[in-house]
C-alpha atoms as a PDB file:
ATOM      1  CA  UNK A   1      -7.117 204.917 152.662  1.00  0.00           C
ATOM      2  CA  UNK A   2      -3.999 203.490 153.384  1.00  0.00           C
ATOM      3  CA  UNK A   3      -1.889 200.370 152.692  1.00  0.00           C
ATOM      4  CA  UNK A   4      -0.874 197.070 154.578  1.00  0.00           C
ATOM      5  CA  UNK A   5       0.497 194.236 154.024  1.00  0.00           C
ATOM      6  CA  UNK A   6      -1.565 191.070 154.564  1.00  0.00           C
ATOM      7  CA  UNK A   7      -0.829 187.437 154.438  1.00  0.00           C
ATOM      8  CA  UNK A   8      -3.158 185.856 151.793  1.00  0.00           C
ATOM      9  CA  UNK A   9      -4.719 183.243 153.776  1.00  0.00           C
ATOM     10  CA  UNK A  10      -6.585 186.037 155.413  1.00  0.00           C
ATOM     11  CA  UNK A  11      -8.189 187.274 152.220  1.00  0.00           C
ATOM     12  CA  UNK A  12     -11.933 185.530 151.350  1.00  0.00           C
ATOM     13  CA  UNK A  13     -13.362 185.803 148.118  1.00  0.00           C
ATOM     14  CA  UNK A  14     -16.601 186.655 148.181  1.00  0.00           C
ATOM     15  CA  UNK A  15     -19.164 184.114 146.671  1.00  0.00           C
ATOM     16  CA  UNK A  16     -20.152 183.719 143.038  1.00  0.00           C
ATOM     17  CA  UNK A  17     -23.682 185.079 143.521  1.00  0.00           C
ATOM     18  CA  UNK A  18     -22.690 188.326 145.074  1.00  0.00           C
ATOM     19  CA  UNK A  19     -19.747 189.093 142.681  1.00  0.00           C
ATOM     20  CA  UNK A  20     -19.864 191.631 139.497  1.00  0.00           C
ATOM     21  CA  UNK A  21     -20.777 189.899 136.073  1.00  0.00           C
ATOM     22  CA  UNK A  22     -17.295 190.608 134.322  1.00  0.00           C
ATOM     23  CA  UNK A  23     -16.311 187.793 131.799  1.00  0.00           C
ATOM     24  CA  UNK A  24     -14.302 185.531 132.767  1.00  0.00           C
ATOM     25  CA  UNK A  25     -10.566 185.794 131.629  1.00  0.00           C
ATOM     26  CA  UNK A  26      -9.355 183.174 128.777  1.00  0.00           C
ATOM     27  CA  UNK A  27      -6.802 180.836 129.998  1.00  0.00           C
ATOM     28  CA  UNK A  28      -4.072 182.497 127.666  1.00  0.00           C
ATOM     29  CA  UNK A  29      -5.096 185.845 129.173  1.00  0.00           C
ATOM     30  CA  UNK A  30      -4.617 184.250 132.868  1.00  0.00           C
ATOM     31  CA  UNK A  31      -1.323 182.744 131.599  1.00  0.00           C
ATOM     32  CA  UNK A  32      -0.095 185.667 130.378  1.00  0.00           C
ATOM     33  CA  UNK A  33      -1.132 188.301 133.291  1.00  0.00           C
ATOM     34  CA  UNK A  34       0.542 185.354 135.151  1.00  0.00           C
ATOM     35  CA  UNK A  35       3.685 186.063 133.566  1.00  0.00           C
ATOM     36  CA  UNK A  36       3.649 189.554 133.839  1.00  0.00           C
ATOM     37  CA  UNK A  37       3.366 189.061 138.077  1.00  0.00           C
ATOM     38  CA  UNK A  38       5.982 186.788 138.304  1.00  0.00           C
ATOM     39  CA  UNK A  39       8.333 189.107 135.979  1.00  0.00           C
ATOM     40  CA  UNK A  40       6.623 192.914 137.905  1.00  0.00           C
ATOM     41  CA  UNK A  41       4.684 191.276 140.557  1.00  0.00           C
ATOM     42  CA  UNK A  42       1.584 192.906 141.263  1.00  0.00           C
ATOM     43  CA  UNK A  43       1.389 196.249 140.362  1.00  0.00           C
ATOM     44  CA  UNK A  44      -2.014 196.952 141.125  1.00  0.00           C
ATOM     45  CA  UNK A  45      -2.677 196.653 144.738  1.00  0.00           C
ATOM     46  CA  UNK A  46      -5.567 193.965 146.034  1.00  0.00           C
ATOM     47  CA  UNK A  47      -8.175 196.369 147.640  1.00  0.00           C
ATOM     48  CA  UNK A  48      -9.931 194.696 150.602  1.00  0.00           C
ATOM     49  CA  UNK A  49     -12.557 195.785 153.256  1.00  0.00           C
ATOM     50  CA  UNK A  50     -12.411 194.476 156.819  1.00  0.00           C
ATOM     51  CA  UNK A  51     -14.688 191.222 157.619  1.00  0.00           C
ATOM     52  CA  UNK A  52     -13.562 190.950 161.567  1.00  0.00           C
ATOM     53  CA  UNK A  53     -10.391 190.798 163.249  1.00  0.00           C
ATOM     54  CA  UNK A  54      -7.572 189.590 161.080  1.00  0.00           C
ATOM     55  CA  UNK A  55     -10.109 188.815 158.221  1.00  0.00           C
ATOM     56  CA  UNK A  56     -10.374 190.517 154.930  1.00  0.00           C
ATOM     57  CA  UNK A  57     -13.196 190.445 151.792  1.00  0.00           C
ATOM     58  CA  UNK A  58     -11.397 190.435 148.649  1.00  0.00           C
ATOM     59  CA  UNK A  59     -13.500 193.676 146.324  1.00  0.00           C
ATOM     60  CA  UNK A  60     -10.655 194.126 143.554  1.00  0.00           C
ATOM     61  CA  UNK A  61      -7.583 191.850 142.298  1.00  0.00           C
ATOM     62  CA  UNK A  62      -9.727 188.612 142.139  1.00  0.00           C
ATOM     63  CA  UNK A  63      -7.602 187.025 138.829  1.00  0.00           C
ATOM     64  CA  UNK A  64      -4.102 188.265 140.807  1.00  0.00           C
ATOM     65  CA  UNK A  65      -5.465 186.885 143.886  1.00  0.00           C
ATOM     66  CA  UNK A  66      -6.123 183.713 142.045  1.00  0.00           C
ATOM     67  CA  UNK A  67      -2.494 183.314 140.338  1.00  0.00           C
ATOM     68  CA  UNK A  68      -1.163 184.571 144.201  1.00  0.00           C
ATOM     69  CA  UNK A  69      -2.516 181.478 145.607  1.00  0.00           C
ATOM     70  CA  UNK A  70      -1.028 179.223 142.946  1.00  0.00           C
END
C-alpha cells in the first residue's frame, strides 16, 4: 500500500446500488464532521482502487469526499 496525492476530480463514487448499506449521516452529524475537516482536515485518508489511467473508485471516505467537493 502506499500513498498519493490525487486531485479530486479524478475520484468516482461508485453508484448507489453497489455501495454498503450504512445509514446515512444526519445533517448535524455532516455539519459537524464538516467542521472538524476544515479545523484538522482529513485525518483519515480516502482509500481508492485504480479504475484506468488517471481514474480512481472511491471504497472509503465517501461523507469526507462529499464535504471535499463542497
Amino acid at each position: 500500500m502506499y500513498y498519493k496525492e490525487i486531485p479530486i476530480d479524478l475520484i468516482k463514487l461508485l453508484p448507489h446500488s453497489k455501495l454498503p448499506l450504512l445509514p446515512s449521516m444526519s445533517p448535524d452529524e455532516l455539519d459537524a464532521l464538516k467542521e472538524n475537516i476544515q479545523e484538522f482536515g482529513i485525518l483519515q485518508p480516502l482509500v481508492v482502487t485504480v479504475n484506468g489511467d488517471d481514474k480512481y473508485l472511491l471504497q472509503v471516505g465517501r461523507n469526507s469526499l462529499r464535504i471535499g467537493r463542497n
